[in-house]
N, C-alpha and C. Protein backbone atom coordinates (compact mmCIF):
# COMPACT_ATOMS: atom_id res chain seq x y z
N UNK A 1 19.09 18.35 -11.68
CA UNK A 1 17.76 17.82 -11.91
C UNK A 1 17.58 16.46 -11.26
N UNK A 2 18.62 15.52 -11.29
CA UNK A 2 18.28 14.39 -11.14
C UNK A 2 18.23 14.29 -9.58
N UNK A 3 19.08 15.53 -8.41
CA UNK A 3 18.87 15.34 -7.76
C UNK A 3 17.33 15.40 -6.64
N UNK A 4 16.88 16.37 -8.25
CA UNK A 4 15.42 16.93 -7.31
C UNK A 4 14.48 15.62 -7.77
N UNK A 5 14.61 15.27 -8.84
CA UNK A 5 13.96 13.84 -9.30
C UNK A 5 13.95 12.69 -7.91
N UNK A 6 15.07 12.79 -7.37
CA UNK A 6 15.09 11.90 -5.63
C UNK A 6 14.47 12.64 -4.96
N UNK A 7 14.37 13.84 -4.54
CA UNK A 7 14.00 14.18 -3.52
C UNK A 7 12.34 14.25 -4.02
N UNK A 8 11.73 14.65 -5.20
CA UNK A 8 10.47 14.49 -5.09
C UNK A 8 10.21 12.79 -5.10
N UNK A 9 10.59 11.96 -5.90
CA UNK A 9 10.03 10.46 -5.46
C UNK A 9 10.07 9.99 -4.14
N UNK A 10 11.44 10.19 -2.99
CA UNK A 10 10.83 10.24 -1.69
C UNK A 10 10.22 10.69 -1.33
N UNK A 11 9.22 12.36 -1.01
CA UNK A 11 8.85 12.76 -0.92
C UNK A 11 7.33 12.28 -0.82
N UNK A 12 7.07 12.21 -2.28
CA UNK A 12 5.90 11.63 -2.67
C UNK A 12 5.90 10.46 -1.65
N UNK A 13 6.63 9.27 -1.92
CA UNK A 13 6.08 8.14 -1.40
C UNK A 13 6.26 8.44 0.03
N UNK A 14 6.86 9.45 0.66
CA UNK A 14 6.46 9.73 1.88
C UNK A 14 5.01 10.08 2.31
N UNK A 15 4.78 10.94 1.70
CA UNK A 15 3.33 11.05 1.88
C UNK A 15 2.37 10.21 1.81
N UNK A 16 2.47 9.59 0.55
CA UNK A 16 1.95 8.45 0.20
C UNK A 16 1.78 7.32 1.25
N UNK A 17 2.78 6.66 2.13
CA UNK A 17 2.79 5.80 3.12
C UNK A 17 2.89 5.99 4.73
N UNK A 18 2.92 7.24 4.58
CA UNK A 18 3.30 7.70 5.91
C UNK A 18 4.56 7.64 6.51
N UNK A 19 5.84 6.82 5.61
CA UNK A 19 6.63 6.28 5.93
C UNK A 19 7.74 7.01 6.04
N UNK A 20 8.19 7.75 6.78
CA UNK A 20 9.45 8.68 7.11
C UNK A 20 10.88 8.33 6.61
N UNK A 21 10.99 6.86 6.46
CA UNK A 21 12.06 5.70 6.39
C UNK A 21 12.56 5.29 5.00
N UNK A 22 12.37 6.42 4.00
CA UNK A 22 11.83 5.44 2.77
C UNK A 22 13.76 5.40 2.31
N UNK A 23 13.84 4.06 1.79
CA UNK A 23 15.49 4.62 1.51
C UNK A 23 15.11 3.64 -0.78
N UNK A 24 16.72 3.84 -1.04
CA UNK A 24 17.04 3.35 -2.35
C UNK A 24 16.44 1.88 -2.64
N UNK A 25 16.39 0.99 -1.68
CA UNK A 25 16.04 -0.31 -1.93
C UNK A 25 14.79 -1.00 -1.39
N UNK A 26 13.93 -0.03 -0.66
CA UNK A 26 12.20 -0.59 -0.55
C UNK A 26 11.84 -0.70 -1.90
N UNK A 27 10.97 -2.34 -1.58
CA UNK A 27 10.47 -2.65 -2.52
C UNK A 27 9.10 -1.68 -2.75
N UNK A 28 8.43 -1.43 -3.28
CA UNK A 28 7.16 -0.57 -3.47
C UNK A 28 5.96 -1.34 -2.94
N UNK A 29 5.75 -2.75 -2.89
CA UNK A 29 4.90 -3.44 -2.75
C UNK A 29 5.02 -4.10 -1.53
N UNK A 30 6.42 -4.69 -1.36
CA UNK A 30 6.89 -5.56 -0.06
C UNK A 30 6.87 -4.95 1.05
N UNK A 31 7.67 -4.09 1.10
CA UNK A 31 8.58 -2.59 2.04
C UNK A 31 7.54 -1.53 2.27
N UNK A 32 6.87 -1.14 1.40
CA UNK A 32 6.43 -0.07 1.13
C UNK A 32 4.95 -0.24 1.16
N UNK A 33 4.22 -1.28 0.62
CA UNK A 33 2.66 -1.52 1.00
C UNK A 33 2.02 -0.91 -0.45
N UNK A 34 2.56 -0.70 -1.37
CA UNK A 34 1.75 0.17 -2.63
C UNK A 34 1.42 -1.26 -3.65
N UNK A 35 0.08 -1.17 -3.73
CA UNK A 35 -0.71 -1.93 -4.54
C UNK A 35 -0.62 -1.12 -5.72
N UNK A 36 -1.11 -1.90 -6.73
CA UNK A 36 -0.63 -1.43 -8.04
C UNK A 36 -1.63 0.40 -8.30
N UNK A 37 -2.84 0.21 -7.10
CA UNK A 37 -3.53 1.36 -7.82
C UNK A 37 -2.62 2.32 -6.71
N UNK A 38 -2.08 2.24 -5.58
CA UNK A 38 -1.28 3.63 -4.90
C UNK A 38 -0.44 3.35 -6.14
N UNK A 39 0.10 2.48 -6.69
CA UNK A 39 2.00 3.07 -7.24
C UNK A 39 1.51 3.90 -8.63
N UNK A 40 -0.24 3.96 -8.78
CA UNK A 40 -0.13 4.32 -10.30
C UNK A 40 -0.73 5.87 -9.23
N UNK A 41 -1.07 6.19 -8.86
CA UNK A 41 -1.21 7.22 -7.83
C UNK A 41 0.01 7.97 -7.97
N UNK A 42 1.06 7.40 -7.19
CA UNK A 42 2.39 7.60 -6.80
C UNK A 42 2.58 8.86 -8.39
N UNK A 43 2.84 7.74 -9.15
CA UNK A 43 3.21 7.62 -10.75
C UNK A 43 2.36 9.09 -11.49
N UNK A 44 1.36 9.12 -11.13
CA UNK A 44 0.62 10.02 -11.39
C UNK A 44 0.99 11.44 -10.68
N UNK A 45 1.09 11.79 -9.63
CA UNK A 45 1.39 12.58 -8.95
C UNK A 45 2.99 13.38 -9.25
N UNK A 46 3.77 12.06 -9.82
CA UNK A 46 5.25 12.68 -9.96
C UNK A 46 5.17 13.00 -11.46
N UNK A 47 4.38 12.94 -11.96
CA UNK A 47 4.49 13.13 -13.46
C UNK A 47 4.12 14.70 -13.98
N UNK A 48 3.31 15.19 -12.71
CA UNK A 48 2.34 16.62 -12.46
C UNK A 48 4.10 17.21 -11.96
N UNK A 49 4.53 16.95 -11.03
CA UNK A 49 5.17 17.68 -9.95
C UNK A 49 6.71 17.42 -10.91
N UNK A 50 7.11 16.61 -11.74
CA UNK A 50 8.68 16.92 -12.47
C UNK A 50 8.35 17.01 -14.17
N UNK A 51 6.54 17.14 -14.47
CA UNK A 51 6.54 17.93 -15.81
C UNK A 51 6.83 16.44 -16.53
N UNK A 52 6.47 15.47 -16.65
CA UNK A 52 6.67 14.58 -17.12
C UNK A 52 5.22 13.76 -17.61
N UNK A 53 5.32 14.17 -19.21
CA UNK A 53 3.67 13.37 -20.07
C UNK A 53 3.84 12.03 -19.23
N UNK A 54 2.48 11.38 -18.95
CA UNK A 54 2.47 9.83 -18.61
C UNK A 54 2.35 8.79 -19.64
N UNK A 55 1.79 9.42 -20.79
CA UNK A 55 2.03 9.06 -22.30
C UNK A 55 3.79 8.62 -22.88
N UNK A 56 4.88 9.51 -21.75
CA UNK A 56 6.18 9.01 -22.11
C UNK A 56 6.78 7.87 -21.55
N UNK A 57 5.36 6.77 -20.75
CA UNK A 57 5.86 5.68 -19.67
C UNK A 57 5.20 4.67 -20.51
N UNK A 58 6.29 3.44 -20.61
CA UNK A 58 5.33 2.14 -21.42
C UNK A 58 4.94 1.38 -20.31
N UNK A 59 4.25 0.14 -20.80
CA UNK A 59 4.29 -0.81 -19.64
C UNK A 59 5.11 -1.73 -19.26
N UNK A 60 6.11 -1.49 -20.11
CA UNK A 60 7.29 -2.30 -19.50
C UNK A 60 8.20 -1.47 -18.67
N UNK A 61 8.03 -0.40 -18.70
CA UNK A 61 8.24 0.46 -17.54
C UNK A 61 8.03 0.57 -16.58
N UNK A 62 6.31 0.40 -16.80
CA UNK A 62 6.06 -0.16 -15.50
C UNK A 62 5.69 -1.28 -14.75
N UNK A 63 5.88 -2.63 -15.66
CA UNK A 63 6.38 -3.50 -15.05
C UNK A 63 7.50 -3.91 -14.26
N UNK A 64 8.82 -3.12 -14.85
CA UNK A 64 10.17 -2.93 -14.24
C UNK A 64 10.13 -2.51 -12.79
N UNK A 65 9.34 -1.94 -12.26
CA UNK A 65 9.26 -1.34 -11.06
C UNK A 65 9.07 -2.05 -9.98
N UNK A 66 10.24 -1.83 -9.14
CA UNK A 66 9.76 -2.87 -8.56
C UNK A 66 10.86 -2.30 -7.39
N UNK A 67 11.40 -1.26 -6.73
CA UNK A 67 12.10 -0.46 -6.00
C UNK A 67 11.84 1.29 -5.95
N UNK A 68 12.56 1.49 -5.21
CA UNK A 68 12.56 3.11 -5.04
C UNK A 68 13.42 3.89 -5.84
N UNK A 69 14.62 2.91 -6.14
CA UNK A 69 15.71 3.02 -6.81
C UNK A 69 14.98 3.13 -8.72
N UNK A 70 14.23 1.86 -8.64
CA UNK A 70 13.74 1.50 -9.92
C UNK A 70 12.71 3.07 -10.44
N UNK A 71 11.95 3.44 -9.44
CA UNK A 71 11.43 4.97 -9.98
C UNK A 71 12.33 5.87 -9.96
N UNK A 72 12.73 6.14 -9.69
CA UNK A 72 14.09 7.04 -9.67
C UNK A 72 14.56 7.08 -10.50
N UNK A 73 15.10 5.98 -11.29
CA UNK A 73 15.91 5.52 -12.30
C UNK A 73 14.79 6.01 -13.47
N UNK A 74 13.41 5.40 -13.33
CA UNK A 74 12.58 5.75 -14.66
C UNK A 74 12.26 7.32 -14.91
N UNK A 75 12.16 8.03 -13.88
CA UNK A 75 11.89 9.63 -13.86
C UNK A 75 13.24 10.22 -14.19
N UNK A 76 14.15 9.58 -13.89
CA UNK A 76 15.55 10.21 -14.20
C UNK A 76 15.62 10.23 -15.96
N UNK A 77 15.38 8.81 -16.24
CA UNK A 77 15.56 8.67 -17.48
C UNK A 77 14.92 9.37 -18.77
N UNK A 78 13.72 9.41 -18.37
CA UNK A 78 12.19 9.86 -19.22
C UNK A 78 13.06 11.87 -18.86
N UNK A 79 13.10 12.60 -17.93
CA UNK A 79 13.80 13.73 -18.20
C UNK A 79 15.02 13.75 -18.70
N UNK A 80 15.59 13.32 -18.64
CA UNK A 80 17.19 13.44 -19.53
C UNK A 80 16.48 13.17 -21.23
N UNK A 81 15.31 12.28 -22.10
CA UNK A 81 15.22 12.06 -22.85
C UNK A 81 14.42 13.74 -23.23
N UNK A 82 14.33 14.68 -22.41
CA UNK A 82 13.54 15.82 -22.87
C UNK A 82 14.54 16.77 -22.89
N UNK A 83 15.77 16.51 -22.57
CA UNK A 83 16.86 17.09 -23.06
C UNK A 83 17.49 17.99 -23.95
């Protein structure tokens, strides 16, 4: 699971930026160009596509965000808790 959890968050933000390049440590904002309304886009989109309520994300969740690594880590987490 967790591996498809990577491959859809690149994915997504591939599409999302056009960016072919996307690796573990783009920042979302710096690296990556996502203003807070693409990353809630982003956020939205992966929540449809790995079955994940958006009701199970706080905002300190998503304040934490702040990498590629860092979504990864939160979609990883939020499915293992449906366990």
């Amino acid at each position: 699971m967790e591996s498809t959890i990577k491959q859809e968050v690149i994915q997504t933000l591939t599409n999302t930026t056009k960016n072919d390049r996307i690796n573990m440590n783009n920042k979302l904002k710096e690296d990556l160009g996502l203003d807070s309304i693409r990353t809630i886009s982003v956020i939205t989109k992966l929540t449809k596509k790995l079955d994940v309520n958006i009701l199970d994300l706080s905002d300190q969740d998503l304040v934490n965000l702040n990498t590629v690594a860092d979504l990864i880590r939160l979609f990883e987490s939020i499915s293992n808790k449906k366990i």
